[in-house]
Protein backbone atom coordinates (compact mmCIF):
# COMPACT_ATOMS: atom_id res chain seq x y z
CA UNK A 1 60.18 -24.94 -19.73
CA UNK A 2 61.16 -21.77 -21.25
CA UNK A 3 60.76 -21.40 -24.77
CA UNK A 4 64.44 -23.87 -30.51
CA UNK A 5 69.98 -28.39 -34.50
CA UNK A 6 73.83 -28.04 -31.53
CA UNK A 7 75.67 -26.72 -28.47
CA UNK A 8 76.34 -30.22 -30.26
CA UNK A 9 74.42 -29.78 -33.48
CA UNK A 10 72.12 -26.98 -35.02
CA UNK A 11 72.35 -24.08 -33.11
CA UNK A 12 69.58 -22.58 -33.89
CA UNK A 13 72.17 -20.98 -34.69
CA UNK A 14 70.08 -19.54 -36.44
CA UNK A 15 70.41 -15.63 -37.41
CA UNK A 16 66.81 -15.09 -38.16
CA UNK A 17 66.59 -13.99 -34.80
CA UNK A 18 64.93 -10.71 -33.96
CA UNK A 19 65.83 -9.54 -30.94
CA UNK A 20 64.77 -6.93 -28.39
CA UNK A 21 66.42 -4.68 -25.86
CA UNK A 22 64.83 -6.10 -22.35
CA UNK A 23 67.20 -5.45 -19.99
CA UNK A 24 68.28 -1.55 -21.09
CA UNK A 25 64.70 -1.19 -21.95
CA UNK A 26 62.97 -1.38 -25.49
CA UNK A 27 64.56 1.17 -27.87
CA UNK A 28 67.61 2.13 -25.00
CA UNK A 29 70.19 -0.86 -26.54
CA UNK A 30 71.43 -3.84 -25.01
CA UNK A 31 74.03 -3.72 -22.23
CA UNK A 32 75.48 0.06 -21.47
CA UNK A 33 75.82 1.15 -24.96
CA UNK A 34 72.97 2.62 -25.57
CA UNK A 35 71.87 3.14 -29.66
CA UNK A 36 74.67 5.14 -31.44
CA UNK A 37 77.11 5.17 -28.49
CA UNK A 38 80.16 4.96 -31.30
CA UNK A 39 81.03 6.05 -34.62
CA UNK A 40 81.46 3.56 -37.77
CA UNK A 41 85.54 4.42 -37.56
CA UNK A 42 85.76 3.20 -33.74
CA UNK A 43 85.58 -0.67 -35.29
CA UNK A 44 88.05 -2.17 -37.55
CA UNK A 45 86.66 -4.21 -40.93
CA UNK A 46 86.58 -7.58 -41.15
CA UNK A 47 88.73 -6.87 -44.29
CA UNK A 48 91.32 -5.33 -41.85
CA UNK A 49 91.62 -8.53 -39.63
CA UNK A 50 91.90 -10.65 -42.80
CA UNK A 51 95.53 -9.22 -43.08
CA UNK A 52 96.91 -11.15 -40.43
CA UNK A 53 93.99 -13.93 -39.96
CA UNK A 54 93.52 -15.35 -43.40
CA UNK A 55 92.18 -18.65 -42.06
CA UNK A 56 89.89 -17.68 -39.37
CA UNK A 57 88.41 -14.61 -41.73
CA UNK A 58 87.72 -17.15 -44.67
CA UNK A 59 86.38 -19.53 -41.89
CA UNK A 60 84.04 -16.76 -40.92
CA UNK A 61 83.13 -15.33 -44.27
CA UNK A 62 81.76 -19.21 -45.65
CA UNK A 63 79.58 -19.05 -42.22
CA UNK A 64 76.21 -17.55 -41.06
CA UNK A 65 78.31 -15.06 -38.86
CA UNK A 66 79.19 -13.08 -42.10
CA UNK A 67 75.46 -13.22 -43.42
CA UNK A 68 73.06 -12.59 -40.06
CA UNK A 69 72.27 -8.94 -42.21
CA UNK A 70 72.48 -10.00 -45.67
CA UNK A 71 70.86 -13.29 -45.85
CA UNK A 72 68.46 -13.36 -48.11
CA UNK A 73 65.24 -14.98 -45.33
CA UNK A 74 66.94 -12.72 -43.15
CA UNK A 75 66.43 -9.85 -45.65
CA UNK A 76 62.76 -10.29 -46.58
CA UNK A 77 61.49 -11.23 -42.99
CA UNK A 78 63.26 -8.34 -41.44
CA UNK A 79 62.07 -5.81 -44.44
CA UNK A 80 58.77 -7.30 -45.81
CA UNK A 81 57.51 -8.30 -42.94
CA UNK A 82 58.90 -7.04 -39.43
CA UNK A 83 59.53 -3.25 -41.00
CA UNK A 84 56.20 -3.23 -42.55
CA UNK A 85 54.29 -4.57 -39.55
CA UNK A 86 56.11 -2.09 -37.52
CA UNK A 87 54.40 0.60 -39.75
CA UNK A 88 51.05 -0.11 -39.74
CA UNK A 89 51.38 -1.29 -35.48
CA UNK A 90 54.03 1.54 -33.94
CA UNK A 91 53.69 -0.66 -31.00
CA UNK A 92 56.71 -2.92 -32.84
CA UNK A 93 58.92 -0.17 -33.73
CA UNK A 94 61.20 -0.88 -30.95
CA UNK A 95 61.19 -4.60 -31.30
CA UNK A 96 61.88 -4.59 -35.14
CA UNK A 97 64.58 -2.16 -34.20
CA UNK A 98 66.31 -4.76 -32.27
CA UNK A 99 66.93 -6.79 -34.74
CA UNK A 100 69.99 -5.20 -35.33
CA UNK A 101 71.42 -5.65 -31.91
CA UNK A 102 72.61 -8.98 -33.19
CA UNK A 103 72.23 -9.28 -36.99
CA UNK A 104 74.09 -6.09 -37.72
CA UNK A 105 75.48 -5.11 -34.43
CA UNK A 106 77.82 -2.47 -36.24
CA UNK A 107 74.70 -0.47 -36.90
CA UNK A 108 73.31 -0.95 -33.59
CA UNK A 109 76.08 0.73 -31.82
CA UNK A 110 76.06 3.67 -34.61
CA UNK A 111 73.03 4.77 -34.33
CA UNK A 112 70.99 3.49 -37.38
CA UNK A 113 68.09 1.89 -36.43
CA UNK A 114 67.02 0.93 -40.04
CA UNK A 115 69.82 0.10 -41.86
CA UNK A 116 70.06 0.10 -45.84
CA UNK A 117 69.02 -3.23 -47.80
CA UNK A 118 71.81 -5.44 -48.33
CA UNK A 119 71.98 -4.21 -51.84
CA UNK A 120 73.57 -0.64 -51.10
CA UNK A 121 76.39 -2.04 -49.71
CA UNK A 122 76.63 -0.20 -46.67
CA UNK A 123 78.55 -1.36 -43.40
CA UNK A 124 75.58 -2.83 -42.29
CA UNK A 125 76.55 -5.58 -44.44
CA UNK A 126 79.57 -6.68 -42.39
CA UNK A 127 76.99 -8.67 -40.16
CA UNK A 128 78.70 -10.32 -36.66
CA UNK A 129 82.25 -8.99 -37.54
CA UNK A 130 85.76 -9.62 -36.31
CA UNK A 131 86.34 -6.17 -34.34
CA UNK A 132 82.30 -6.92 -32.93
CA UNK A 133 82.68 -10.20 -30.85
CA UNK A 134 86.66 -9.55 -29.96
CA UNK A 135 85.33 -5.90 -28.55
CA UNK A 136 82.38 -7.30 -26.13
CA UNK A 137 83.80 -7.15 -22.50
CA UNK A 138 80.94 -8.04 -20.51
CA UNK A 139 77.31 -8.54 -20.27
CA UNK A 140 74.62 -6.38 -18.33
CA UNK A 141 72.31 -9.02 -16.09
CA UNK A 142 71.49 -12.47 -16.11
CA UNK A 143 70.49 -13.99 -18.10
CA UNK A 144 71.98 -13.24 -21.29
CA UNK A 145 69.28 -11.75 -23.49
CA UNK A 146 68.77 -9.74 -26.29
CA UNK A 147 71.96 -8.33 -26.98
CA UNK A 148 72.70 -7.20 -23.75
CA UNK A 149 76.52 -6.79 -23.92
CA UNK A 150 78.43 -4.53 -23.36
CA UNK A 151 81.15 -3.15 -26.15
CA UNK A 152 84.73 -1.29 -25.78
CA UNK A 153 85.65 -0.72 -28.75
CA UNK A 154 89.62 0.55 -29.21
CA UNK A 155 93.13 -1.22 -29.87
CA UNK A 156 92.68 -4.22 -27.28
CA UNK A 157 91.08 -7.19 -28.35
CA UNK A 158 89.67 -9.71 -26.33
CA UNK A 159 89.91 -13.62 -26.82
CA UNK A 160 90.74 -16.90 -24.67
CA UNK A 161 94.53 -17.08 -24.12
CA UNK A 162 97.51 -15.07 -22.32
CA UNK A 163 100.30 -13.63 -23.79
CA UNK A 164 99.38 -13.12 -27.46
CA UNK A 165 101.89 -10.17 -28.84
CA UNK A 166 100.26 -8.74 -32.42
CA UNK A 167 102.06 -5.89 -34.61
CA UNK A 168 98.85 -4.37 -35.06
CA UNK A 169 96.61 -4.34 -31.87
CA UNK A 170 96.91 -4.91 -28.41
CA UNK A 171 95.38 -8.54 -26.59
CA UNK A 172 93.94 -9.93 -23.50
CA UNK A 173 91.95 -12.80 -22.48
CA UNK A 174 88.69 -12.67 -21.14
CA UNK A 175 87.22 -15.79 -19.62
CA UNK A 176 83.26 -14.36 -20.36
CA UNK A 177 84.91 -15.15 -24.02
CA UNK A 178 84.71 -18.96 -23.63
CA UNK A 179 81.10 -19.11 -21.95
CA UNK A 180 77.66 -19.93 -23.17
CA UNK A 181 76.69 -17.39 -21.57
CA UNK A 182 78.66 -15.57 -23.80
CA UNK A 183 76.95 -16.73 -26.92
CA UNK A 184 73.36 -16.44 -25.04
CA UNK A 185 73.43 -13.01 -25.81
CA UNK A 186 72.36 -13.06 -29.08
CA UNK A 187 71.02 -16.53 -28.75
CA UNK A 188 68.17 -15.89 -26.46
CA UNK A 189 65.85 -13.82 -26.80
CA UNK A 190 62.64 -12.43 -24.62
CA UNK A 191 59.80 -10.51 -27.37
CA UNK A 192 57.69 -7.90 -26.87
CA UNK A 193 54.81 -9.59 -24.58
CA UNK A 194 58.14 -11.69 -22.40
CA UNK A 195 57.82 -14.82 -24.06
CA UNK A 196 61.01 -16.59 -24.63
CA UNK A 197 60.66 -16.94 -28.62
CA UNK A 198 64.43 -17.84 -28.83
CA UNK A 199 66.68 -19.86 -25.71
CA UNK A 200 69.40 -22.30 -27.42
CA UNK A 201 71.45 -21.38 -24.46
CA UNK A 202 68.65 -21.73 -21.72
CA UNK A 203 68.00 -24.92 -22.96
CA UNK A 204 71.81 -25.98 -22.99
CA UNK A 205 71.73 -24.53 -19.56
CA UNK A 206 69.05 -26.54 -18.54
CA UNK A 207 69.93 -29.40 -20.53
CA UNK A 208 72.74 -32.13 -19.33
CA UNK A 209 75.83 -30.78 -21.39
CA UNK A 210 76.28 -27.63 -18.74
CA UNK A 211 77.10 -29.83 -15.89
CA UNK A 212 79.64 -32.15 -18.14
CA UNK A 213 81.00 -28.37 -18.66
CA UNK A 214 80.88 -28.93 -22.40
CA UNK A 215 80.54 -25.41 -23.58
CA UNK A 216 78.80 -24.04 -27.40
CA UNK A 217 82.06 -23.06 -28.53
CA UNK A 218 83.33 -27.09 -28.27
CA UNK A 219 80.91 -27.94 -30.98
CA UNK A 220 80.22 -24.68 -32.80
CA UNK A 221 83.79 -23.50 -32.69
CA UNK A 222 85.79 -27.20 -32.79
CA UNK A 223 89.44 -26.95 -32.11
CA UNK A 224 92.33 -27.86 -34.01
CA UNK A 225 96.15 -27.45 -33.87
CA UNK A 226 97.59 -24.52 -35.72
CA UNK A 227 98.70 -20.70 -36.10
CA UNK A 228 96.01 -18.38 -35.06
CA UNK A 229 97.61 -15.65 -37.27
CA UNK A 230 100.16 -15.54 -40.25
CA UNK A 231 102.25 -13.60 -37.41
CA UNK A 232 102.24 -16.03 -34.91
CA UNK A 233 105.90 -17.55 -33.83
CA UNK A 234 104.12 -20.61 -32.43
CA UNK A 235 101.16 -22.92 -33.16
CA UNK A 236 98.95 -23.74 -30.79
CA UNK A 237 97.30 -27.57 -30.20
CA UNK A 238 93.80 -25.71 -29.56
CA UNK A 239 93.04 -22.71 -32.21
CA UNK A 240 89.37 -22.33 -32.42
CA UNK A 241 87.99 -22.90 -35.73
CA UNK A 242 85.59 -19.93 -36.48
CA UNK A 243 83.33 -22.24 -38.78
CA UNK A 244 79.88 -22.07 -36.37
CA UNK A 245 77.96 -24.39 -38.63
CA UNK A 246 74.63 -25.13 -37.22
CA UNK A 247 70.92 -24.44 -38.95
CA UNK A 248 72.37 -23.49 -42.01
CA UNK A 249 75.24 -26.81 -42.62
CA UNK A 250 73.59 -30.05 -44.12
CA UNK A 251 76.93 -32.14 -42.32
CA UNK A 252 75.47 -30.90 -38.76
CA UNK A 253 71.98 -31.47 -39.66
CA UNK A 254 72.56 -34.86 -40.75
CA UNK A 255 73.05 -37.24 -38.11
CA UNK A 256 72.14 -35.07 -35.60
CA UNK A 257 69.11 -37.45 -34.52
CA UNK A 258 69.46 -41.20 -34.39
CA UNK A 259 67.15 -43.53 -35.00
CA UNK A 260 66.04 -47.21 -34.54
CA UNK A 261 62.27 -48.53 -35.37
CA UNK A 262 61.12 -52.69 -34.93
CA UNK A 263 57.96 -54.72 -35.84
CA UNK A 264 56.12 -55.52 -32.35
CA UNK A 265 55.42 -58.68 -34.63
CA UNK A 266 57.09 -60.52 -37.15
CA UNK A 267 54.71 -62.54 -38.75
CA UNK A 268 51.34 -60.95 -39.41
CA UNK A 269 48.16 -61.93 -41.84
CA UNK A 270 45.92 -59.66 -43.83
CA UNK A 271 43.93 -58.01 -41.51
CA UNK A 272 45.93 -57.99 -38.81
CA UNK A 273 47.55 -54.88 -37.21
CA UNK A 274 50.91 -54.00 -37.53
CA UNK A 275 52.55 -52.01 -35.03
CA UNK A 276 55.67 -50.57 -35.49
CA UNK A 277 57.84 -48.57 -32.75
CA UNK A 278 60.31 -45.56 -33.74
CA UNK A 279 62.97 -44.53 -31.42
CA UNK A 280 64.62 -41.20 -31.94
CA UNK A 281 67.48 -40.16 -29.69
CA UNK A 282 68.98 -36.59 -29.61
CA UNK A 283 72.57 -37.83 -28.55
CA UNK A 284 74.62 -35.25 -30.23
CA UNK A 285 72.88 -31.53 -29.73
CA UNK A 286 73.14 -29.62 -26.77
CA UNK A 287 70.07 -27.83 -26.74
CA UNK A 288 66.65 -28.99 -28.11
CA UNK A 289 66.43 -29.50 -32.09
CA UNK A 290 65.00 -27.76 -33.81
CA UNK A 291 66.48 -25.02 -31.96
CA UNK A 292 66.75 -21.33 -32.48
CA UNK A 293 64.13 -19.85 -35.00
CA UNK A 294 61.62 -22.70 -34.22
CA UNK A 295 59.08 -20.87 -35.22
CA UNK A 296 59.77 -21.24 -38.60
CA UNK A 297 62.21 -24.34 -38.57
CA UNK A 298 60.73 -28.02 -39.94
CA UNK A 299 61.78 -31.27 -38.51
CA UNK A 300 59.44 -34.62 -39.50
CA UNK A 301 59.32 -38.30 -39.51
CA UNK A 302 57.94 -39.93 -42.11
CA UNK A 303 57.14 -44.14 -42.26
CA UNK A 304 56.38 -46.27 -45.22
CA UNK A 305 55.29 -49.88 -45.67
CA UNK A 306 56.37 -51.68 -49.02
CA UNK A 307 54.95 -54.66 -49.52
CA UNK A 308 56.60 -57.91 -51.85
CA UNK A 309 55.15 -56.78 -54.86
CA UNK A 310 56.78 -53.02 -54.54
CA UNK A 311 53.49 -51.26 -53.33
CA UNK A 312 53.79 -48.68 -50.77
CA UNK A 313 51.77 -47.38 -48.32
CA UNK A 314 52.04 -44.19 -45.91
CA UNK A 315 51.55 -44.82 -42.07
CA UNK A 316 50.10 -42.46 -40.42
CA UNK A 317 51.57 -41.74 -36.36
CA UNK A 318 49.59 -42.94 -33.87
CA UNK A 319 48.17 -40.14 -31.69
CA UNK A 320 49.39 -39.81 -28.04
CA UNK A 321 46.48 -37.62 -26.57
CA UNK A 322 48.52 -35.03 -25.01
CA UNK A 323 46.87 -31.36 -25.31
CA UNK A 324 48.03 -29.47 -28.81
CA UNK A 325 49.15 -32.61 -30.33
CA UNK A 326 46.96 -31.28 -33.49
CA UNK A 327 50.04 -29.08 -33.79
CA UNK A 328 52.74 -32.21 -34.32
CA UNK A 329 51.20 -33.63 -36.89
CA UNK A 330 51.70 -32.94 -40.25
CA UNK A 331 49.04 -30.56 -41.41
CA UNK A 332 48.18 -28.01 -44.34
CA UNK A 333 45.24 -26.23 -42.62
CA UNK A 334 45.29 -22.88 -43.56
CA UNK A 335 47.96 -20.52 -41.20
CA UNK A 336 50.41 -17.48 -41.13
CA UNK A 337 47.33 -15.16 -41.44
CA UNK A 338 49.19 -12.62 -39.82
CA UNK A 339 51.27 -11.73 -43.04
CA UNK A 340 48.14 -10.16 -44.92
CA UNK A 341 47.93 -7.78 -42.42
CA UNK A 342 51.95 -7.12 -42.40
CA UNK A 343 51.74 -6.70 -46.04
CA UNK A 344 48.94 -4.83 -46.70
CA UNK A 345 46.74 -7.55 -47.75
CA UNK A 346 43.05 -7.42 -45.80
CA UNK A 347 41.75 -9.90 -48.45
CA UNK A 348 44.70 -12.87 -47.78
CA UNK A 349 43.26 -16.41 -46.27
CA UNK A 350 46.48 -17.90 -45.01
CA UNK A 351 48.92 -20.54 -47.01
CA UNK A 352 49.08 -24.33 -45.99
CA UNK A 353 50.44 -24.40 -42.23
CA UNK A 354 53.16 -27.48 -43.19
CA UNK A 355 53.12 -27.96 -46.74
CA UNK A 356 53.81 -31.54 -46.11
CA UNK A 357 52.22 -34.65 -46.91
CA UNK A 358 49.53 -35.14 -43.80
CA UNK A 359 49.85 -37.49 -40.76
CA UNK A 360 53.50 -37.46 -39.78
CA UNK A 361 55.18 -36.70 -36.93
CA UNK A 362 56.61 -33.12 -36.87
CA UNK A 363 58.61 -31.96 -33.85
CA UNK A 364 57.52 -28.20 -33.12
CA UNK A 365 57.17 -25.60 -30.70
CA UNK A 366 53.99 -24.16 -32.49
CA UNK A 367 53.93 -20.12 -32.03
CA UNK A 368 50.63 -18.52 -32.13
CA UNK A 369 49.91 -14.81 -33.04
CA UNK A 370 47.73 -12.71 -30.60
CA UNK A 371 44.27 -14.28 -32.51
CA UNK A 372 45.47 -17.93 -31.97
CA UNK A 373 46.81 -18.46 -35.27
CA UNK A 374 50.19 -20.29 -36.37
CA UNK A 375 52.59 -17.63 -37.20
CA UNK A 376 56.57 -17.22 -38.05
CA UNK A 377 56.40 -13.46 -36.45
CA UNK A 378 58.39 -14.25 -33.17
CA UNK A 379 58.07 -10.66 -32.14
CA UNK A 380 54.10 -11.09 -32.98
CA UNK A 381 53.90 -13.79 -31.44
CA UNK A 382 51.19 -14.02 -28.04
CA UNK A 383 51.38 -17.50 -26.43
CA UNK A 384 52.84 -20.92 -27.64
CA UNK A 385 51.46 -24.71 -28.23
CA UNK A 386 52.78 -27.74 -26.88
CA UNK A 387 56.44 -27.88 -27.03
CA UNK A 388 57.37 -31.14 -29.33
CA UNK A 389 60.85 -30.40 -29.66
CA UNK A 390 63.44 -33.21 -28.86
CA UNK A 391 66.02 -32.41 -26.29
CA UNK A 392 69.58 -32.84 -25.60
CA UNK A 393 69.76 -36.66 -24.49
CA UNK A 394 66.07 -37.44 -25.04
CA UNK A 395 64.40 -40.13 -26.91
CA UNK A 396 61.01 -39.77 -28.15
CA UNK A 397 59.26 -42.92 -29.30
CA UNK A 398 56.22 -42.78 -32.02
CA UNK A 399 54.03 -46.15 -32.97
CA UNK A 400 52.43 -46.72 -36.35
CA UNK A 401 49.87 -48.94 -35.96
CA UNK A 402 48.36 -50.28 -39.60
CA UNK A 403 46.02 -52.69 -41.02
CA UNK A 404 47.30 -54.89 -42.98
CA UNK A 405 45.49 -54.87 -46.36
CA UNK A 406 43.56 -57.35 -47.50
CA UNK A 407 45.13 -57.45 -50.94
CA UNK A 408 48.63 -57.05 -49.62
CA UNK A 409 51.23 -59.25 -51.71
CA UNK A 410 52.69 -62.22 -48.90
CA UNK A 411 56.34 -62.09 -48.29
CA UNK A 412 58.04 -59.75 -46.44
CA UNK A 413 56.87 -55.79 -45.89
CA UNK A 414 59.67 -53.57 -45.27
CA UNK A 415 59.13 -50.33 -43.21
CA UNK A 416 61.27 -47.34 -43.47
CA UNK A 417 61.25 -44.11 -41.61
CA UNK A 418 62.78 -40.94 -42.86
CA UNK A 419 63.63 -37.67 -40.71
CA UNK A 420 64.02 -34.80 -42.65
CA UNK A 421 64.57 -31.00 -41.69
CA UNK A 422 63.95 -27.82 -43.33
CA UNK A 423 65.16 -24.51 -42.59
CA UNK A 424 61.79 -22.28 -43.58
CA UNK A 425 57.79 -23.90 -44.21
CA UNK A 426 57.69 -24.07 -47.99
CA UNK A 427 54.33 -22.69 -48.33
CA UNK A 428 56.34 -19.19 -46.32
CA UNK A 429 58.77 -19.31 -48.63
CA UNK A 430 57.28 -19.68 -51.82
CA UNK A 431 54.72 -17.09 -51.13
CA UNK A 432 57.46 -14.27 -49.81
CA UNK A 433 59.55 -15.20 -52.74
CA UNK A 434 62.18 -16.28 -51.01
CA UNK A 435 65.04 -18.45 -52.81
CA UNK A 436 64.20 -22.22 -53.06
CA UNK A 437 67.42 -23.21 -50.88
CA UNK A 438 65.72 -21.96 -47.92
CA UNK A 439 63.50 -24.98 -48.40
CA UNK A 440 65.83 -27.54 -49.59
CA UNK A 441 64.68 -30.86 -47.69
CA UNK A 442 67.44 -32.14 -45.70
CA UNK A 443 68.14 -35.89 -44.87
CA UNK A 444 68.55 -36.08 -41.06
CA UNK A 445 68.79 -39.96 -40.68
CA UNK A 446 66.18 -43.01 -41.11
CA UNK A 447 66.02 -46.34 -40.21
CA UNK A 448 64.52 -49.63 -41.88
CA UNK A 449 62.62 -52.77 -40.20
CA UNK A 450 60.58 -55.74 -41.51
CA UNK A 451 57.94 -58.40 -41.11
CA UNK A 452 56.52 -60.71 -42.66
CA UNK A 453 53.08 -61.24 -44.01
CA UNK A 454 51.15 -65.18 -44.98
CA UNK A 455 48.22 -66.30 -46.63
């Protein structure tokens, strides 16, 4: 399986993507424009389409879309760490490049390779714009990968429908518009070494949502009736909302899993072992959750016993035996060595790999820089662990198994599980500085069961 929560949920959707130019060649560009193909004046500001687009431009500016450049993760991976690894190993200068073929495409296509911090306010900061998406006519091989599309900028902009008359620019539909495919361009992603560090839309494609033809856009782009422009004689039943919440929105996080959990046994004594069975079904995302920047992305279930008298007790999963499993369960071994030598730090031992409470569940693809160490570097990363991830349509069941304590109160336990998600590993964050929402703890769903315990 190649190598991330939606097409129905969290798509990885995630902009912390750093992507490379495979098919054009490192360095070259994606599709047929190569690096600096246009000038800065050949694409219209997102300010500029706000004039007749209110709604879909404040749609876009509340959404990751408007922020893939001046996020602040996205900020301090892609210039403390990628830009600064790139200097001390030339061998990345090409991959750290192509970043910008999809967070800052504008800059891409202009010629900057590095472009200013988010702080000097430059174009750069415009992100995945308006005149960006509505100017890509086609892509250059399959699959879609690192930014390989292909750009015309000019007066004609391309969407999904016939017949659209604007005062200001010319229209015409384009069927690649309403694809995955469309959206795997920037949402896959091969690094330098071929390993498939990002593939929300492989995994859709693979997945069971591609043959019930339910495209990204139906989830990430939901439609509702209206005006597509303060112009527009007519409404339409179907204008795509530009909202494409994923990672970053706590309303398509939660829920996104669901969950069920039962007592093998209801009526246990001290000393006896309680086994309890967790079902977890992805029913809503189209591609595998956590999705997108798994490398970095946190998704764990957590069960407690409380017993008649209010005590609780953590329950540890049950291990399965499969190779790597070491990896899905919660651990804070020391990890992310590679960072001391991004930063300049010989002398740094690594921070706590999960920064989580040990022996739960965590679903993971675990990435592993080139000495076998965790890492959130996709484009250092070498080889990958067991892919624990949960996929569109899948159910993956964990046991607890516990011994009841001796000096448990009788009456009746009650056992609750908790999935949670976070966008970035704590431990990461805290030591790069990064803003404390990054880590927020998200409630995904949980479920509650009982038994009952006698003297």
């Amino acid at each position: 399986m190649r190598n991330i929560i939606s097409a129905a949920c969290l798509a990885a959707i995630t902009f912390a993507v750093f992507l490379l130019p495979v098919t054009s060649g490192y360095g070259e560009g994606g599709g047929s424009a190569p690096l600096g193909a246009f000038q800065e004046k050949d694409f219209e500001k997102p300010q500029t389409c706000r004039q007749c687009h209110i709604d879909i431009y404040e749609q876009w500016s509340q959404a990751m879309m408007s922020e893939a450049f001046t996020h602040h993760w996205d900020e301090i991976e892609y210039f403390d760490l990628a830009l600064e690894h790139a200097k001390r190993n030339p061998d990345f200068e090409d991959a750290v490049a192509g970043c910008n073929g999809c967070h800052t495409p504008l800059m891409w296509l202009t010629g900057t390779k590095t472009p200013p911090r988010p702080s000097e306010n430059s174009r750069a900061n415009e992100s995945v714009s308006c005149d960006i998406c509505h100017t890509i006519t086609a892509r250059t091989g399959d699959p879609s990968v690192n930014f390989n599309y292909v750009n015309s900028p000019g007066k004609t902009k391309y969407g999904n429908r016939d017949g659209i008359v604007s005062p200001y620019h010319e229209t015409a539909k384009l069927e690649f518009v309403s694809t995955a495919e469309y959206c795997g361009i920037c949402h896959n992603e091969q690094n330098p070494v071929g390993l498939w560090v990002k593939s929300t839309q492989l995994e859709w494609a693979e997945g069971p949502y591609k043959a019930d033809g339910v495209q990204c856009h139906i989830c990430h782009m939901p439609r509702a009736p209206g005006r597509n422009a303060n112009t527009a004689k007519n409404a339409h039943p179907d204008v795509a909302q530009h909202l494409f919440h994923g990672a970053h929105d706590r309303g398509k996080v939660g829920g996104a899993i669901e969950m069920r959990m039962h007592p093998v046994e209801r009526e246990l004594e001290p000393g006896d072992k309680a086994v309890i069975k967790v079902q977890l079904f992805n029913g809503k995302c189209g591609h595998k959750v956590p999705s997108g920047s798994s490398e970095e992305r946190q998704l764990w279930l957590r069960v407690v016993a409380v017993d008649a008298a209010g005590r609780e007790y953590h329950l540890p999963v049950d291990k399965k035996g499969f190779e790597g499993e070491e990896q899905t369960i919660t651990s804070n071994e020391l990890a992310y060595q590679d960072m001391g030598y991004m930063l300049g730090r010989p002398d740094f031992k690594g921070i706590p790999r999960d920064a989580l409470p040990e022996g739960d569940r965590i679903f993971c693809l675990a990435y592993f820089d080139p000495e076998g160490r965790r890492t959130v570097a996709q484009w250092n990363t070498a080889s990958f662990g067991t892919d624990y991830r949960i996929g569109p349509r899948e159910t993956k069941i964990e046991t607890y198994t516990w011994t009841v304590p001796d000096d448990i109160e009788p009456g009746k336990v009650i056992v609750r599980g908790t999935l949670n998600y976070r966008r970035l590993v704590k431990s990461v964050a805290e030591y790069l500085k990064v803003p404390e929402d990054e880590t927020e703890i998200v409630h995904v769903n949980d479920a509650e069961t009982w038994f009952e315990v006698f003297d």
